[in-house]
Protein backbone atom coordinates (compact mmCIF):
# COMPACT_ATOMS: atom_id res chain seq x y z
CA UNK A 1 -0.38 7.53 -20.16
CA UNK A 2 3.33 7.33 -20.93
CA UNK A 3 4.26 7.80 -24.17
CA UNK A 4 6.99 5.32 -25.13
CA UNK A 5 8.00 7.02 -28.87
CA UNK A 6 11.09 8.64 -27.80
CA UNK A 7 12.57 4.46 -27.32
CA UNK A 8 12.17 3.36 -30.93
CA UNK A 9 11.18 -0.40 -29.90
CA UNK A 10 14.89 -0.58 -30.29
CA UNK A 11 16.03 -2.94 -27.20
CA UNK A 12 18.76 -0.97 -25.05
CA UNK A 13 17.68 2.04 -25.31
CA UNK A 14 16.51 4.03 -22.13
CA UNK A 15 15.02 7.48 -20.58
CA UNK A 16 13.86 8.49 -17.38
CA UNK A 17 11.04 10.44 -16.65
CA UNK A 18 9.48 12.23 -13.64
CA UNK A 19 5.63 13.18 -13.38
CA UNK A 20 3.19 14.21 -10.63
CA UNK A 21 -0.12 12.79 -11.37
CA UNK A 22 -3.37 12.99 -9.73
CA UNK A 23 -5.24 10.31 -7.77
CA UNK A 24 -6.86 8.29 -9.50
CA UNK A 25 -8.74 7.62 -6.37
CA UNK A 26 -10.12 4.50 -3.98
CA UNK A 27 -5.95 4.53 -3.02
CA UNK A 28 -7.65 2.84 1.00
CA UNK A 29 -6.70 -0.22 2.62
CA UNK A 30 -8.21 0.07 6.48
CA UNK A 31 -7.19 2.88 8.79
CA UNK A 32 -5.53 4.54 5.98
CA UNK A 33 -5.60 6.00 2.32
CA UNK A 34 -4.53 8.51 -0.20
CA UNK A 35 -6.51 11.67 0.04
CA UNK A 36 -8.93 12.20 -2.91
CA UNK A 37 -7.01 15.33 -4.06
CA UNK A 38 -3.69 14.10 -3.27
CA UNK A 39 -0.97 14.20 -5.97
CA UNK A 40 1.42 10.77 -6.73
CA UNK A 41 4.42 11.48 -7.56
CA UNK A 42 6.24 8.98 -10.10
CA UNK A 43 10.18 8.35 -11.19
CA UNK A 44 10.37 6.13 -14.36
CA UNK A 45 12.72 4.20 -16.13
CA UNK A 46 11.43 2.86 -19.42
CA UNK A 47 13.96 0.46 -20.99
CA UNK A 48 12.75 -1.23 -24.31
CA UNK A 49 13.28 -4.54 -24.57
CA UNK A 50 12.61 -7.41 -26.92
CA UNK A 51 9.05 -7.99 -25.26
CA UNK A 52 7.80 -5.03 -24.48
CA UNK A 53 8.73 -1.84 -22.46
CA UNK A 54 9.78 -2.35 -19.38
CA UNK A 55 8.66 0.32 -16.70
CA UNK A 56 10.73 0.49 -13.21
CA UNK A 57 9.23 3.35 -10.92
CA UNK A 58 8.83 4.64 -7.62
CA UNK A 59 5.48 6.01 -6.09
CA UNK A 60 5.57 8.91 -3.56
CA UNK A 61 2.18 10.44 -2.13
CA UNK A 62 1.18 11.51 0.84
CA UNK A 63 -1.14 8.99 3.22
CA UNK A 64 -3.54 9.98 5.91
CA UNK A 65 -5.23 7.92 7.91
CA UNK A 66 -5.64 7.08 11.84
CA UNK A 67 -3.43 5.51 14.75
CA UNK A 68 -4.49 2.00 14.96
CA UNK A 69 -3.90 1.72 18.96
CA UNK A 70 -4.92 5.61 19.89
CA UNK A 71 -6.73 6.85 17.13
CA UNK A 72 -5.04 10.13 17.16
CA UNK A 73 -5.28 11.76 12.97
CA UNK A 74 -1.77 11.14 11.05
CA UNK A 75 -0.30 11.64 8.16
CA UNK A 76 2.93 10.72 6.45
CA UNK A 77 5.05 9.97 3.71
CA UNK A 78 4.75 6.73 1.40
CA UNK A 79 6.97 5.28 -1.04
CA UNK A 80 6.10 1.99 -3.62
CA UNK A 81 8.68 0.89 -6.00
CA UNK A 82 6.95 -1.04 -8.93
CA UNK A 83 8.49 -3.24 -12.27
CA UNK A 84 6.16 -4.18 -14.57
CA UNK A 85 7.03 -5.44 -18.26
CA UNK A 86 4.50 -3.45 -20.85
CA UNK A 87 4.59 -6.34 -23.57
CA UNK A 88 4.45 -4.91 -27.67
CA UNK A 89 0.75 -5.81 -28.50
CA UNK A 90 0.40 -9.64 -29.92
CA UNK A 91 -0.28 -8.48 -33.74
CA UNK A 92 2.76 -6.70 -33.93
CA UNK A 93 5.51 -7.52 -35.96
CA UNK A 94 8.26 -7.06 -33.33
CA UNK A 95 6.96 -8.86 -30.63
CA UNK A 96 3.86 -10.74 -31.42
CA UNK A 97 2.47 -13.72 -33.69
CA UNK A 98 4.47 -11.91 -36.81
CA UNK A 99 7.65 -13.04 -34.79
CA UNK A 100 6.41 -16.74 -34.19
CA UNK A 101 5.75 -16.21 -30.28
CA UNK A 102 2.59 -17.74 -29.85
CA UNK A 103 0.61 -16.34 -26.46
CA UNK A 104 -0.44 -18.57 -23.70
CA UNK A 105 -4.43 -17.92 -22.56
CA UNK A 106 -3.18 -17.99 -19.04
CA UNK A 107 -0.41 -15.54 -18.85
CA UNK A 108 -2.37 -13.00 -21.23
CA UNK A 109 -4.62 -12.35 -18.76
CA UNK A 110 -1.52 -11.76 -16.58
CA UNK A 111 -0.04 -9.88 -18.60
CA UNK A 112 0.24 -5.82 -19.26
CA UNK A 113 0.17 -4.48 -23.38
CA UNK A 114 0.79 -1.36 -24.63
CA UNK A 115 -1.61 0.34 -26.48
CA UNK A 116 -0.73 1.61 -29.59
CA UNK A 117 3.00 3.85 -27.95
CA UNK A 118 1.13 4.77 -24.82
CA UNK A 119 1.57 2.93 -21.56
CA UNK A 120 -0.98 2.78 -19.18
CA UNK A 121 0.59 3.14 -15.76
CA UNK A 122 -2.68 3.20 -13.25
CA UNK A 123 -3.50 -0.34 -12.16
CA UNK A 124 0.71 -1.12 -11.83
CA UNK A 125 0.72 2.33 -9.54
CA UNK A 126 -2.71 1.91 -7.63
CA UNK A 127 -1.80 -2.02 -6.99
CA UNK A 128 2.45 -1.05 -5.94
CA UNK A 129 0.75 2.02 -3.55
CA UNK A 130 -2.07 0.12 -2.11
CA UNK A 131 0.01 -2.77 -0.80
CA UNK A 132 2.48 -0.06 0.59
CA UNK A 133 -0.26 1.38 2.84
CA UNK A 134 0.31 -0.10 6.70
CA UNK A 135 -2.50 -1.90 7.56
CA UNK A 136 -2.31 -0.75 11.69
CA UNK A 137 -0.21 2.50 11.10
CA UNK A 138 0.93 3.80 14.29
CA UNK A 139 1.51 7.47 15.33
CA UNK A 140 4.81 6.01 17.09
CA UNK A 141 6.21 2.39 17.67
CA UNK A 142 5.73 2.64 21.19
CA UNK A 143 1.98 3.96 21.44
CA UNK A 144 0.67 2.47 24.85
CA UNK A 145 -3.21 2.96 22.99
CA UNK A 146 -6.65 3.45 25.00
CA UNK A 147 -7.51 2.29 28.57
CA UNK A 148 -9.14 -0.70 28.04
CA UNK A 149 -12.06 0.35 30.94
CA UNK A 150 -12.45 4.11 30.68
CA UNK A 151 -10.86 4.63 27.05
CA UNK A 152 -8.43 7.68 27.46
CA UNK A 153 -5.47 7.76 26.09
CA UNK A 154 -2.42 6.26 28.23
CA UNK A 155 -0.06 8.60 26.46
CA UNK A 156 -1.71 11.48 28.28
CA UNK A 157 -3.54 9.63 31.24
CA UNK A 158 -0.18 9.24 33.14
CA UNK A 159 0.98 6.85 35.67
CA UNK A 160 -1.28 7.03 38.46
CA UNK A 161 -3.79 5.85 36.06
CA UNK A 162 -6.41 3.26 37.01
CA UNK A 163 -9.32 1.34 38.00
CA UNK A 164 -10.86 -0.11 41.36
CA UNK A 165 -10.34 -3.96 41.09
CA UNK A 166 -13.51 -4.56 39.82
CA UNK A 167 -14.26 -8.37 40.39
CA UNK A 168 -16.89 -10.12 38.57
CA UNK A 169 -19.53 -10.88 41.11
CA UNK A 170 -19.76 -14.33 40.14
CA UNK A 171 -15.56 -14.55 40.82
CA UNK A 172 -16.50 -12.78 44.39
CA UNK A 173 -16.81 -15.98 46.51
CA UNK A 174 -13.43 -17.32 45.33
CA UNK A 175 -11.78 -14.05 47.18
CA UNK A 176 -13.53 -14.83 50.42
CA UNK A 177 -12.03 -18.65 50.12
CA UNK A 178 -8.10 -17.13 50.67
CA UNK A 179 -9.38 -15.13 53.37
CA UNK A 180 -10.98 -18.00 55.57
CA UNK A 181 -8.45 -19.88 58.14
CA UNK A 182 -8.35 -23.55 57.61
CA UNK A 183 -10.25 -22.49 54.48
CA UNK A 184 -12.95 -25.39 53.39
């Protein structure tokens, strides 16, 4: 919870604030994910505006999670930037029905409130670092993965690596046609 206090609800003013704050966990999309324990770390800009509060940030946390092509463990750095505007609750006098602004059903739902002075940050952060997760991560951009027949890794395998030309059986009688003079 951010408190927003220290603004006033008076539009143009600003602060900035950094925090580290824990996991609130289920931070997963695939091969990867934000450790349970991990720590977030979060740079804020609350600027109050007529609406509302409105939060710009940036996300940094650590992300672990597997090479999609080798499989090999990895773990690196990810960054999220987020914006969300934190609108004044509808009752109040600055910003809600007081003022004549009348709220649409649709966009409420939409919509983020603050409650009371506090902002509520975790959906906006767990959303902005969830969609910054890769979904096939790669240890490096040129990974050659597993052998498709024996399943080592190419990286290490080498280039003398291979397989007997295995022929489906039911493909062998088509080799035997190239061989044949005249052929049929």
């Amino acid at each position: 919870m951010v408190d927003t206090r220290p603004l006033g609800r008076r539009p143009g003013s600003m602060r900035t604030e950094q925090r580290i704050v824990p996991n609130p966990g289920a931070l997963a999309v695939g091969m990867t994910g934000v450790p349970e324990n991990g720590e977030i770390e979060l740079d804020l800009r609350l600027e109050a505006v007529m609406e509302g509060v409105l939060v710009t940030g940036r996300a940094r946390t650590r992300m672990e999670g597997e090479c999609a092509r080798c499989l090999d463990p990895l773990a690196e750095q990810v960054e999220a930037e987020f914006q969300e505007l934190f609108r004044y609750p509808l009752d109040d006098e600055i910003g809600g029905v007081a003022a004549g602004v009348e709220a649409d059903a649709e966009s409420e739902d939409e919509d983020y409130y603050l409650e009371g002075d506090l902002i509520d940050l975790e959906q906006v952060v767990r959303d902005a670092v969830v969609l910054a997760l890769p979904l096939s991560p790669l240890c490096r951009d040129d990974c050659p993965g597993l052998c498709i027949e024996c399943g080592a890794k190419l990286a290490e395998a080498g280039p003398d690596h291979g397989h007997d030309d295995r022929v489906d059986p039911r493909w062998e009688a088509l080799r035997t046609l190239g061989e044949e003079p005249g052929g049929r």
